[in-house]
N, C-alpha and C. Protein backbone atom coordinates (compact mmCIF):
# COMPACT_ATOMS: atom_id res chain seq x y z
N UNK A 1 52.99 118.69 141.45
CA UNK A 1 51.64 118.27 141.09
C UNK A 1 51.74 117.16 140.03
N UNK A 2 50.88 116.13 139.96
CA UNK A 2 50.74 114.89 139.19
C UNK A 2 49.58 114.96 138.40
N UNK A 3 50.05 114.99 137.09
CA UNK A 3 49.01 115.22 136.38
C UNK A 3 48.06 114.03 136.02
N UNK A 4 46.70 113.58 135.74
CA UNK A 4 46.18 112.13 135.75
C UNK A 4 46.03 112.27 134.25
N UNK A 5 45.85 110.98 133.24
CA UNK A 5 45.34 111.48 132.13
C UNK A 5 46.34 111.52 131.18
N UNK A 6 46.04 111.65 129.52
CA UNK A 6 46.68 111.07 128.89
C UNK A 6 46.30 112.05 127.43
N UNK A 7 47.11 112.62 127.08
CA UNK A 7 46.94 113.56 125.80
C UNK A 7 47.61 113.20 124.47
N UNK A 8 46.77 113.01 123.90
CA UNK A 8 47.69 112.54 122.20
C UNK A 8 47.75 114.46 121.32
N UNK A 9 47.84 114.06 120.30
CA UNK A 9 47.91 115.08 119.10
C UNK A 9 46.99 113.89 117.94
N UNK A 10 46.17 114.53 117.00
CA UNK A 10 44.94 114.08 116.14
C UNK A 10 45.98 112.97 115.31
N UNK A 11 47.09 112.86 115.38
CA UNK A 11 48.08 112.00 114.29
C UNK A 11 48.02 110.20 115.19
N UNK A 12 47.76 110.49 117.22
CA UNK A 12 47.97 109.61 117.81
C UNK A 12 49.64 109.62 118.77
N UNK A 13 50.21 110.95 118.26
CA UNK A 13 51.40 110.89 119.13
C UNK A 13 51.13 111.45 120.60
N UNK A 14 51.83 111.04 120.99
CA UNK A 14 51.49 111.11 122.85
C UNK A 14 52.30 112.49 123.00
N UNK A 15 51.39 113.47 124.02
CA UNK A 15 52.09 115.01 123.90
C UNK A 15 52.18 114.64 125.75
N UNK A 16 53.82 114.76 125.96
CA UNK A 16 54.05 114.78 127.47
C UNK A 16 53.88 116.11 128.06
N UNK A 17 53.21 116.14 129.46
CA UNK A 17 52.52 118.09 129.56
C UNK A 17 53.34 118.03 131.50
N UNK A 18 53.86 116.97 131.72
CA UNK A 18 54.93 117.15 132.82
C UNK A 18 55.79 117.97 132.78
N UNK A 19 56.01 119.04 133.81
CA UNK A 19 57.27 119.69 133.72
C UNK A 19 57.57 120.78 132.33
N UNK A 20 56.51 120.95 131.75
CA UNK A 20 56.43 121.38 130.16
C UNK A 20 55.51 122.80 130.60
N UNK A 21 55.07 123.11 131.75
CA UNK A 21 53.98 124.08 132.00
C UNK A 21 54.59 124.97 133.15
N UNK A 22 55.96 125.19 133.25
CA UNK A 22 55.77 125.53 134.59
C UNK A 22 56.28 126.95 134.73
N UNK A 23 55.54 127.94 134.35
CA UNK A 23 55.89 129.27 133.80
C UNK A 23 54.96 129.82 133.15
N UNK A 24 54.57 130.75 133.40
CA UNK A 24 53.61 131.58 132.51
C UNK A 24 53.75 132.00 130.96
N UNK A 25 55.33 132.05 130.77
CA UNK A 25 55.62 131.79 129.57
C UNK A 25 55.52 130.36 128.80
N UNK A 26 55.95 129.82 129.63
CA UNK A 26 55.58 128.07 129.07
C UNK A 26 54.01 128.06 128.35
N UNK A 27 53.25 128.32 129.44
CA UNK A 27 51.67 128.23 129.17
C UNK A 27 51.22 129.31 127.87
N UNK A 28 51.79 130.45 127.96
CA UNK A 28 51.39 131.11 126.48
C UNK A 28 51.82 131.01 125.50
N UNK A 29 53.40 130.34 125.30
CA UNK A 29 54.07 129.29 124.28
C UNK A 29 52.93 128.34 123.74
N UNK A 30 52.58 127.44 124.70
CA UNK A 30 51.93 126.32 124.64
C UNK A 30 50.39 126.72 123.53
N UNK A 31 49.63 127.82 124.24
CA UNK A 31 48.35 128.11 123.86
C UNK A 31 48.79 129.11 122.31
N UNK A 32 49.55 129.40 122.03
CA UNK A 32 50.35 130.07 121.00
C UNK A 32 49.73 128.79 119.78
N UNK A 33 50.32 127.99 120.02
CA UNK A 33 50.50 127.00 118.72
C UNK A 33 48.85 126.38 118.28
N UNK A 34 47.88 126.62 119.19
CA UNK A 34 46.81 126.39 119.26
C UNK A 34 46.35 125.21 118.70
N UNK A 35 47.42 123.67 119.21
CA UNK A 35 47.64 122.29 118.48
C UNK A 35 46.02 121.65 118.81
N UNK A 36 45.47 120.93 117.59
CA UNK A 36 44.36 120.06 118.06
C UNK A 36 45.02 118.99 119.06
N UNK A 37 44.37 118.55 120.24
CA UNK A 37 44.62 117.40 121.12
C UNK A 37 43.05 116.63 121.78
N UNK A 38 43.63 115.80 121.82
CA UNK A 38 42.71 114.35 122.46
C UNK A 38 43.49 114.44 124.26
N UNK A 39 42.40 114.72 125.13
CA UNK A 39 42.67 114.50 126.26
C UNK A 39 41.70 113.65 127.39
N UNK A 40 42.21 112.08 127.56
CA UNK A 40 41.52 111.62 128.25
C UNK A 40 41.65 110.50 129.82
N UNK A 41 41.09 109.94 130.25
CA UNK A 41 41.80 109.65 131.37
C UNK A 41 42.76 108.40 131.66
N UNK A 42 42.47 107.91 129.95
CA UNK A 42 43.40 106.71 130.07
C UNK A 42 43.74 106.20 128.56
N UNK A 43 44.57 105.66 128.40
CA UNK A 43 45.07 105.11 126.90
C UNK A 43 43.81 104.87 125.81
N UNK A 44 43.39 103.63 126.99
CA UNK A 44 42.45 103.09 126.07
C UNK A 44 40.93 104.32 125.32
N UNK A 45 40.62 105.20 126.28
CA UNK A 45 40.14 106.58 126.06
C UNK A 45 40.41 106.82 124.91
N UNK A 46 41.57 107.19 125.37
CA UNK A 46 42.21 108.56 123.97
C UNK A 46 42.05 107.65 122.85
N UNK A 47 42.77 106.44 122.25
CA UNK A 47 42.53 106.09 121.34
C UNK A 47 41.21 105.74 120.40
N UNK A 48 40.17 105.12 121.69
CA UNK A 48 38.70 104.96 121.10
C UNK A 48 38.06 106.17 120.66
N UNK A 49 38.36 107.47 121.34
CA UNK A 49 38.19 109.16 121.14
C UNK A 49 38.85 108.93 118.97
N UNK A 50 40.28 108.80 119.19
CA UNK A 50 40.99 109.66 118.34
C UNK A 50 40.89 108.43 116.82
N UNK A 51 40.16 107.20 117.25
CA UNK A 51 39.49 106.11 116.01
C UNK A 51 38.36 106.71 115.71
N UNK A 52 37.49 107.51 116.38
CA UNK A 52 36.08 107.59 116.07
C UNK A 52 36.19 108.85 115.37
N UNK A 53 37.47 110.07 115.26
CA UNK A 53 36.94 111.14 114.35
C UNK A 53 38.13 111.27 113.58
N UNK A 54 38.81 109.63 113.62
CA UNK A 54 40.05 109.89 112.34
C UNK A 54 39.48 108.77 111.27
N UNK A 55 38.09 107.77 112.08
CA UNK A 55 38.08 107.02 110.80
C UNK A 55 36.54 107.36 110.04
């Protein structure tokens, strides 16, 4: 499966979610850390998202 879309972390670092999910343990690892993220469908998205509630 191909994921579309583009996820930062509130700092602007890019969180890769390929190949990172593929296990039920993976996924409750993941939801464990309960990280703020920006998820949107394209670069330019995420960043205009993650300028408007970092500045």
């Amino acid at each position: 499966m191909r994921l579309a879309g583009v996820v930062y972390d509130l700092k602007g670092v890019r969180i890769t979610l390929e190949n990172q999910l593929g296990a039920m343990t993976d996924i409750s690892a993941a939801m464990r850390r309960r990280q703020k993220f920006i998820a949107a469908r394209d670069e330019t998205l995420a960043q205009d998202i993650l300028n408007l509630i970092t500045d």
